[in-house]
N, C-alpha and C. Protein backbone atom coordinates (compact mmCIF):
# COMPACT_ATOMS: atom_id res chain seq x y z
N UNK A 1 0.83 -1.19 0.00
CA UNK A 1 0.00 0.00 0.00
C UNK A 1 0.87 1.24 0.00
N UNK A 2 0.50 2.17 -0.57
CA UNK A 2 0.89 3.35 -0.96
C UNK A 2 0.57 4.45 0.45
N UNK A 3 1.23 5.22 1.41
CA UNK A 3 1.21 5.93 2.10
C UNK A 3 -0.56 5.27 3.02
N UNK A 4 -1.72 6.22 2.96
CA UNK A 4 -2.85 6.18 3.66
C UNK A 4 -3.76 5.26 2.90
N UNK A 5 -3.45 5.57 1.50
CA UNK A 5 -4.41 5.36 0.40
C UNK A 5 -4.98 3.76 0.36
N UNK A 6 -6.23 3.76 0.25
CA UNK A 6 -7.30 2.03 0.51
C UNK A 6 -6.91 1.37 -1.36
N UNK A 7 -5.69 2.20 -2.00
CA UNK A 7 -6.17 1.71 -3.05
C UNK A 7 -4.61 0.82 -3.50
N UNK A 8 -5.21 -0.68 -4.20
CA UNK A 8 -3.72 -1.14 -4.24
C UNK A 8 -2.70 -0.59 -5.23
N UNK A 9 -1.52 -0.79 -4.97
CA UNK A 9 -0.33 -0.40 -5.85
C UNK A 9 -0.02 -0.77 -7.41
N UNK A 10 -0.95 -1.88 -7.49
CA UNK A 10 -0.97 -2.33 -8.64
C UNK A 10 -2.09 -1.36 -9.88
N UNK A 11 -2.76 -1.23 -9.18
CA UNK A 11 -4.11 -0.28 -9.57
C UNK A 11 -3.21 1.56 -9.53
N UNK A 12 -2.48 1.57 -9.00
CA UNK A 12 -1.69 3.28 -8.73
C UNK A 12 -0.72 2.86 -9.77
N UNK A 13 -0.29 1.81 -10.16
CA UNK A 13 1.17 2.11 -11.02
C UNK A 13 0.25 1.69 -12.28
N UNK A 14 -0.81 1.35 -12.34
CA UNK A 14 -1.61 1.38 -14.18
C UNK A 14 -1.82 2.63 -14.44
N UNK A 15 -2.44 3.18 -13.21
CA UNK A 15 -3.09 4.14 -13.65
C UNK A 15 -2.02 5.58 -14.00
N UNK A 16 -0.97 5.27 -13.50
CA UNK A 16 0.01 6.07 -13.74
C UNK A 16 1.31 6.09 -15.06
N UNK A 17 0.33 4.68 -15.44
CA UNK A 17 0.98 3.99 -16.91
C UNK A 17 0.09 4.41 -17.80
N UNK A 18 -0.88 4.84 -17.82
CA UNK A 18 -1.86 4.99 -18.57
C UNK A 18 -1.22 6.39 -19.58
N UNK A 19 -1.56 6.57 -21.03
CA UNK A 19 -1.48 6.98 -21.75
C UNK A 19 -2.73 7.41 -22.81
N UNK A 20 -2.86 8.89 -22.74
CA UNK A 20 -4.07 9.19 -22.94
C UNK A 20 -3.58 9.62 -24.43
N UNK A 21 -4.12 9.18 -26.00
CA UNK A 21 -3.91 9.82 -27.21
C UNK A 21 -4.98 10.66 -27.68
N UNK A 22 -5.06 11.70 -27.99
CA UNK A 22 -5.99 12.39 -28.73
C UNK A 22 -6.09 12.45 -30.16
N UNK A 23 -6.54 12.36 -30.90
CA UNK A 23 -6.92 12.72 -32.63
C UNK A 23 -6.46 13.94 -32.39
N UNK A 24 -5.92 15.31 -32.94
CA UNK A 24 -6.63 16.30 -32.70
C UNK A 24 -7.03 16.77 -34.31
N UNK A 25 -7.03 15.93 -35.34
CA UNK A 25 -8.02 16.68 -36.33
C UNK A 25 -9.32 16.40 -36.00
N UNK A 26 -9.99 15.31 -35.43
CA UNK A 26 -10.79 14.75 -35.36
C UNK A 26 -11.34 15.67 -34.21
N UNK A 27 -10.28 16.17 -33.14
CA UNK A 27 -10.96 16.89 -31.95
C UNK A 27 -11.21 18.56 -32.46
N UNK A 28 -10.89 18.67 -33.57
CA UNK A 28 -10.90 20.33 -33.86
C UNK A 28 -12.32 19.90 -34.94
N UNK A 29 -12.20 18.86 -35.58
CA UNK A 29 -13.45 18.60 -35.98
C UNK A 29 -14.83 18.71 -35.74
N UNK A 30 -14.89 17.98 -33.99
CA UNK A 30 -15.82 17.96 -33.68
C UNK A 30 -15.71 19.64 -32.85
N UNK A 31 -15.04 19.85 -32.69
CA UNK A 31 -15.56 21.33 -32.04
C UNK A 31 -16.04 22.39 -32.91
N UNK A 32 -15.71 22.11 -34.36
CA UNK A 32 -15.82 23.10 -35.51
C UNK A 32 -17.54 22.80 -35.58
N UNK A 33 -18.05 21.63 -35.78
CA UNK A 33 -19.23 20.93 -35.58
C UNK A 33 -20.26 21.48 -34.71
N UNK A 34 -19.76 21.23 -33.41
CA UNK A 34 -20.77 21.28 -32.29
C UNK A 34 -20.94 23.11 -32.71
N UNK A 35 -19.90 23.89 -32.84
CA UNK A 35 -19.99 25.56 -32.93
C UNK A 35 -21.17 25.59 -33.60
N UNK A 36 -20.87 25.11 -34.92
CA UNK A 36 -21.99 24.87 -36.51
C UNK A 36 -23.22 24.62 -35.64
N UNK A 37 -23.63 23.58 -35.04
CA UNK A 37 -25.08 23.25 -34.39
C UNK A 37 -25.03 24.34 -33.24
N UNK A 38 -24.22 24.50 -32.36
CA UNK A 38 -24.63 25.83 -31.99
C UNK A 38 -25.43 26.92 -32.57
N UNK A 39 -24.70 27.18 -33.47
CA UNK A 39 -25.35 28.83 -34.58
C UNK A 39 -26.70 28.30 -34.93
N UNK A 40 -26.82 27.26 -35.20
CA UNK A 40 -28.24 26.49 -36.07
C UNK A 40 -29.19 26.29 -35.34
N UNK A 41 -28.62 25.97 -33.83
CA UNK A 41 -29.97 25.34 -32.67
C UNK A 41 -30.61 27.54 -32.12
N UNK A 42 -29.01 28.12 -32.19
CA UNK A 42 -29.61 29.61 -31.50
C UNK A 42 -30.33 30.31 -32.79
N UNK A 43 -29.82 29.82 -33.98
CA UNK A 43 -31.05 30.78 -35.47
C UNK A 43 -32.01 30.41 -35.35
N UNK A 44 -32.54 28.81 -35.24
CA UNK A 44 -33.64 28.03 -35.34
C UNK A 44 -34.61 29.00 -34.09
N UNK A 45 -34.13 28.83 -32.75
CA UNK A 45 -35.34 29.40 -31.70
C UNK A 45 -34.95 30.92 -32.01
N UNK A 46 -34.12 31.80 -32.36
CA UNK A 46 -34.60 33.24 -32.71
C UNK A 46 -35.99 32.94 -33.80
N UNK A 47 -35.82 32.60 -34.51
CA UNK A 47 -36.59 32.64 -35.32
C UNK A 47 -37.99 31.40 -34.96
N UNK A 48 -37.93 31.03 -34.55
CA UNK A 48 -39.34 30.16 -33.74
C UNK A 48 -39.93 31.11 -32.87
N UNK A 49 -39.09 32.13 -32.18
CA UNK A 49 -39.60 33.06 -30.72
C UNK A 49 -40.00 34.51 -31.71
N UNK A 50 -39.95 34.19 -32.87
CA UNK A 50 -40.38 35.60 -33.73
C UNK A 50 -39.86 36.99 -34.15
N UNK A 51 -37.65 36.33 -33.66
CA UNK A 51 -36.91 37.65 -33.63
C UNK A 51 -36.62 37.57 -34.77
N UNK A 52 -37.08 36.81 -35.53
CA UNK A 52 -35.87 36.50 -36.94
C UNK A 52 -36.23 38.02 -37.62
N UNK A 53 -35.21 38.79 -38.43
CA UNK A 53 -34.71 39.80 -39.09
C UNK A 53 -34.63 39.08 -40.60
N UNK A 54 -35.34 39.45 -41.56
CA UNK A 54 -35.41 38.42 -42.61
C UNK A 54 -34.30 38.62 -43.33
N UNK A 55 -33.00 39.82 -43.24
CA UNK A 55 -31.94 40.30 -43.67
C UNK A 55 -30.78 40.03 -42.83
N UNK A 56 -31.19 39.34 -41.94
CA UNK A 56 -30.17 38.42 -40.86
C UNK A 56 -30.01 37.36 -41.58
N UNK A 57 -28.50 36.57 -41.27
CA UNK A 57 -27.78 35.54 -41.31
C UNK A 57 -27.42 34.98 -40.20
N UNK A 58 -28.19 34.00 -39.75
CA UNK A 58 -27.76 33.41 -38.31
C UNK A 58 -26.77 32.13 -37.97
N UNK A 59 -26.21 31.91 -39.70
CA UNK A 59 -25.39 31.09 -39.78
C UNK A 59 -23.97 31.68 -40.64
N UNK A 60 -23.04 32.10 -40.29
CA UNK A 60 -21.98 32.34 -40.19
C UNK A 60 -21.62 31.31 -42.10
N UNK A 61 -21.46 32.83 -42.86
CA UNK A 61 -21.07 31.87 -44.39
C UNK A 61 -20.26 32.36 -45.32
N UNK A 62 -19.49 31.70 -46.38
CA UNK A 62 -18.43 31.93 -47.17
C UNK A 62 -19.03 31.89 -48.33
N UNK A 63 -18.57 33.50 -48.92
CA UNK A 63 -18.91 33.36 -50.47
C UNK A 63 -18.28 32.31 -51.66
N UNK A 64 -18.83 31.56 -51.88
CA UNK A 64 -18.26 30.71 -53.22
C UNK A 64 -18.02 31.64 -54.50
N UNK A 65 -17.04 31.92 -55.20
CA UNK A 65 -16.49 32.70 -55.96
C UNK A 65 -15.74 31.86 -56.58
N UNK A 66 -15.95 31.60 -57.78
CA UNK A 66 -16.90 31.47 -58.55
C UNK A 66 -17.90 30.47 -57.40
N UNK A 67 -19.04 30.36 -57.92
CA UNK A 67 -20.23 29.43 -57.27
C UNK A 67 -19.74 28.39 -58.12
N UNK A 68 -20.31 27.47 -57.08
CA UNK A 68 -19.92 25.46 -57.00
C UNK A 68 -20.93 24.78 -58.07
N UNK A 69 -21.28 24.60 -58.84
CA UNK A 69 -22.15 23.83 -59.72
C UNK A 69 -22.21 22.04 -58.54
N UNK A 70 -23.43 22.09 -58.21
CA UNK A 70 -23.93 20.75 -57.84
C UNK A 70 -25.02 19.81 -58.39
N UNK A 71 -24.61 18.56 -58.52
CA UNK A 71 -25.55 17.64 -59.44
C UNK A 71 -26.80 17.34 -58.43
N UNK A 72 -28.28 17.50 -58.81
CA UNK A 72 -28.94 17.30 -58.11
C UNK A 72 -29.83 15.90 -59.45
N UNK A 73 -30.84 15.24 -58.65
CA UNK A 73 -31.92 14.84 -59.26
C UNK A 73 -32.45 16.15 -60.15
N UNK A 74 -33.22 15.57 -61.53
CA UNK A 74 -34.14 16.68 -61.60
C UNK A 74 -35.03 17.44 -60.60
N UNK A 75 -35.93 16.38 -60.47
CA UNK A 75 -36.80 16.69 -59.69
C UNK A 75 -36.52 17.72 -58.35
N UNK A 76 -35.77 17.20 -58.33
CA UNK A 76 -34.88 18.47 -56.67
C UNK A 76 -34.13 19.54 -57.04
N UNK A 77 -33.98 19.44 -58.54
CA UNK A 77 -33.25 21.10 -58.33
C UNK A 77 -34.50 21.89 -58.60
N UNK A 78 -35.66 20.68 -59.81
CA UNK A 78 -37.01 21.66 -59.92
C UNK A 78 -37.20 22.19 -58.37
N UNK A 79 -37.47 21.57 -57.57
CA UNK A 79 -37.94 22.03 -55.90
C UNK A 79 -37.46 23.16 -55.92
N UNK A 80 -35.86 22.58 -55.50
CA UNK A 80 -35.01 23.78 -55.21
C UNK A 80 -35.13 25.29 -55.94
N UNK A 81 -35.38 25.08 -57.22
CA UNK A 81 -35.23 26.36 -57.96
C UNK A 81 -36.75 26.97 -58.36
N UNK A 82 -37.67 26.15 -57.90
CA UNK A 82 -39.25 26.57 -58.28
C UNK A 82 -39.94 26.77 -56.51
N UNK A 83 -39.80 26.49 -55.76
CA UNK A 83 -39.89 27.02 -53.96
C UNK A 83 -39.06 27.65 -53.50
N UNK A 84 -39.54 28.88 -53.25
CA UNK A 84 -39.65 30.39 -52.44
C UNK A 84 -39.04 29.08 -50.87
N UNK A 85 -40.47 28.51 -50.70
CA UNK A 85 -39.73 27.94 -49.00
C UNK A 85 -38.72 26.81 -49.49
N UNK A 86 -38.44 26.09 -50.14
CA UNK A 86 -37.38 25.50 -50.27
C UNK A 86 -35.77 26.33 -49.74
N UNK A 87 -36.03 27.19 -50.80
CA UNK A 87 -34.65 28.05 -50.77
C UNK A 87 -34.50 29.04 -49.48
N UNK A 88 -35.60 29.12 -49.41
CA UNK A 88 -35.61 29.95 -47.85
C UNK A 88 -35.21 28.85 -46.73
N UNK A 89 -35.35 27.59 -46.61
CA UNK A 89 -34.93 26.42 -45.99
C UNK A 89 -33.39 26.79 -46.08
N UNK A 90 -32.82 26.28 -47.09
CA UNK A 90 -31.12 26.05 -47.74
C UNK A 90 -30.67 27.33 -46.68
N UNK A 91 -31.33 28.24 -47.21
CA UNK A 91 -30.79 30.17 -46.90
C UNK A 91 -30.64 29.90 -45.29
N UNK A 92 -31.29 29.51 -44.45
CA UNK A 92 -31.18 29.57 -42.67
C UNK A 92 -30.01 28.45 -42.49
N UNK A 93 -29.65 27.05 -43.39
CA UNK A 93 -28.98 26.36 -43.45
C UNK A 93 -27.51 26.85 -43.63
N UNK A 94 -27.57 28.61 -44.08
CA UNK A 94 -26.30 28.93 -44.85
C UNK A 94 -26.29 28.58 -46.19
N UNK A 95 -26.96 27.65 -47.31
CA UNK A 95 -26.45 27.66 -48.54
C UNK A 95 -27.46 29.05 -49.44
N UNK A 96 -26.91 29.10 -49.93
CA UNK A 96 -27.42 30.04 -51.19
C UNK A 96 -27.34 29.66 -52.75
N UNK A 97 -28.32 29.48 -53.42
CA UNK A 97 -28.44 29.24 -55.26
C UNK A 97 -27.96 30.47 -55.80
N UNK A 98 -27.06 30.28 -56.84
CA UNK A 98 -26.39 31.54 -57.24
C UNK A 98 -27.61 32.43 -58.40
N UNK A 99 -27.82 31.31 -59.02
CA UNK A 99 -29.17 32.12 -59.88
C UNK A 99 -30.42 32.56 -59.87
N UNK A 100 -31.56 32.95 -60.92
CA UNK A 100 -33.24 32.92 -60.50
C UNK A 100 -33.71 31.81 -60.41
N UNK A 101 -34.48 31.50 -60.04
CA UNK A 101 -35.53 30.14 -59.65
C UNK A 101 -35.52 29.88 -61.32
N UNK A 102 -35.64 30.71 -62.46
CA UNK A 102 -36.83 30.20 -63.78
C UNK A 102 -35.15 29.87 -64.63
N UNK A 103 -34.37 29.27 -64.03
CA UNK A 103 -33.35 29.42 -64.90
C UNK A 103 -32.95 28.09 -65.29
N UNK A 104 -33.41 26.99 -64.00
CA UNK A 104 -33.72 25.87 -64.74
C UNK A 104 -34.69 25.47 -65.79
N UNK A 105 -33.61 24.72 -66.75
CA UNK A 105 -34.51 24.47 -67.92
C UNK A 105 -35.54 23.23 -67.76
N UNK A 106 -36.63 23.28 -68.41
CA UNK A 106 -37.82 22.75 -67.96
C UNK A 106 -37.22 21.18 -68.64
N UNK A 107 -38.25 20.04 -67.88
CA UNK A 107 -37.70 18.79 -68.35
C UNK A 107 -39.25 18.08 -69.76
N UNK A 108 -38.69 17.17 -70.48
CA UNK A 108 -39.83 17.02 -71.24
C UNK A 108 -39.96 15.76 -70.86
N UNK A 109 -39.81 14.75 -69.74
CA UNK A 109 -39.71 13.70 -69.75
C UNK A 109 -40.77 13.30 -68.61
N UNK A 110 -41.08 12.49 -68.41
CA UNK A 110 -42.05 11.90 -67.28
C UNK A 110 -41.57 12.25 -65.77
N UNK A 111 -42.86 12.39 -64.92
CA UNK A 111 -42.36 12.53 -63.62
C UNK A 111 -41.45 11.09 -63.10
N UNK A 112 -41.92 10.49 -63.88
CA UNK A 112 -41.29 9.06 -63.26
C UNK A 112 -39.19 8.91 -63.22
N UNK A 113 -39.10 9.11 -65.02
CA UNK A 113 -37.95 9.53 -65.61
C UNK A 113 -37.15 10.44 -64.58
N UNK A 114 -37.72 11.62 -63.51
CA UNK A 114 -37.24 12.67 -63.76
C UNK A 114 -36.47 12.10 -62.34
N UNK A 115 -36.89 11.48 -61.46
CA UNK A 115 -36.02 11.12 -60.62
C UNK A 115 -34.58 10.46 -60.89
N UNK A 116 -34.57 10.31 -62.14
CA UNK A 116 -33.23 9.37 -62.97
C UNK A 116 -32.16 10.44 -63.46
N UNK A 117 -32.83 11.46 -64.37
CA UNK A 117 -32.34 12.58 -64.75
C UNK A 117 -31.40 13.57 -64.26
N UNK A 118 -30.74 14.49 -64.60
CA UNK A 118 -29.69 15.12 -63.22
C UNK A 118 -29.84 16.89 -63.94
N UNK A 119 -29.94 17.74 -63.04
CA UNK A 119 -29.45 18.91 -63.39
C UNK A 119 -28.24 19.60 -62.30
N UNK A 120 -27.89 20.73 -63.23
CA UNK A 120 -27.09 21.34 -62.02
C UNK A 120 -27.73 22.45 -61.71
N UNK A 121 -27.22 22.71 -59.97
CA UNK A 121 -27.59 23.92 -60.06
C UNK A 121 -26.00 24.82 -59.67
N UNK A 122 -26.11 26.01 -59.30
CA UNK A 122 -25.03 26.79 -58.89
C UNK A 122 -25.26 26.99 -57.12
N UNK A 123 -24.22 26.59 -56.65
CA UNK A 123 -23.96 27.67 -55.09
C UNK A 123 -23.71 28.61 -54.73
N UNK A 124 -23.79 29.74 -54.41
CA UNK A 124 -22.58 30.95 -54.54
C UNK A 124 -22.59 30.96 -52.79
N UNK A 125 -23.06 30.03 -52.02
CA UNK A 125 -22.80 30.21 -50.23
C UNK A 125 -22.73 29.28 -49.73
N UNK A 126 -22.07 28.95 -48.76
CA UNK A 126 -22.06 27.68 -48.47
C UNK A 126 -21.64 28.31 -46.12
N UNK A 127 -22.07 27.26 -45.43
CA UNK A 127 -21.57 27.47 -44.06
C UNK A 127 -20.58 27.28 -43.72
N UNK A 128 -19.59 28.43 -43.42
CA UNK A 128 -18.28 28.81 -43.17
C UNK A 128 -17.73 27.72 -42.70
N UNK A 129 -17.91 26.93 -41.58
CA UNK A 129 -17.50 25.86 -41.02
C UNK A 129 -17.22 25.06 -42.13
N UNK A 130 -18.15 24.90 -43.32
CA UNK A 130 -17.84 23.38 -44.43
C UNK A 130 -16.53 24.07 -45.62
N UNK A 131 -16.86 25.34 -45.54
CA UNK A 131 -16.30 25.83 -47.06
C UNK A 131 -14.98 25.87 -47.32
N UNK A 132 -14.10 25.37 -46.33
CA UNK A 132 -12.49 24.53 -46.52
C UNK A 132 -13.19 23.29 -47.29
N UNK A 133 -13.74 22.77 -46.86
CA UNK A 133 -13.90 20.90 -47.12
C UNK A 133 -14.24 21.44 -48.73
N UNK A 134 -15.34 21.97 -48.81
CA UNK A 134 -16.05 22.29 -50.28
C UNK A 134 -15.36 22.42 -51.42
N UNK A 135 -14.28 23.35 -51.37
CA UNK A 135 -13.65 24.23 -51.88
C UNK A 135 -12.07 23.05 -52.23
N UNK A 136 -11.59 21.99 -51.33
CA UNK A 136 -10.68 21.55 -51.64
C UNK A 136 -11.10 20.12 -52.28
N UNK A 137 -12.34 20.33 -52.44
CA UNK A 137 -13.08 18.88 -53.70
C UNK A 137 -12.63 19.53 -55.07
């Protein structure tokens, strides 16, 4: 036994062997993360409690310069680029469509087809936290 201590010596010299490793990309990761859901959980209740400023940004974002061209389904960039609340969704998320809604070109093919089909659309915003990752694809 070690001086007063009820605890055995064998149990004091592990624990004093013990070796603690950290990730730390993985730990700057998750803190870059939890910040991100931070900003998102405090925009979400401003704007549930009725403070939202419709010229506020409650998510912290990086201009894409040039904007990112992303492959969507048809059908989802139609969403995306034909809903006012769609894009108003993306917009509290931080992303932004670089163009007008009517700029996708219309499809002539079946609703069925259109889930098969692909358009692009443009980004020009993306949430500061991702737009290293984005940007080095």
């Amino acid at each position: 036994m070690c001086g007063s201590s009820d605890v055995p010596s064998e149990q004091l010299l592990q624990a004093e062997a013990t070796i603690i490793l950290i990730d730390q990309h993985a730990a700057d990761e998750r803190v870059r993360v939890e910040r991100f859901l931070k900003e998102m959980c405090i925009g979400f209740l401003q704007t549930q409690n009725g403070t939202k400023n419709d010229h506020k940004q409650w998510v912290r974002v990086k201009e894409l310069t040039p904007p990112l061209p992303v492959l969507l389904t048809h059908r989802d960039a139609s969403t995306v680029m034909q809903s006012q609340d769609a894009r108003e969704f993306l917009r509290r998320w931080g992303v932004q469509i670089a163009y007008p809604p009517n700029s996708l070109p219309e499809s002539d093919q079946s609703s069925e087809s259109e889930s098969s089909t692909y358009a692009q659309i443009l980004v020009s915003m993306v949430p500061e936290v991702i737009s290293e990752k984005v940007r080095a694809t």
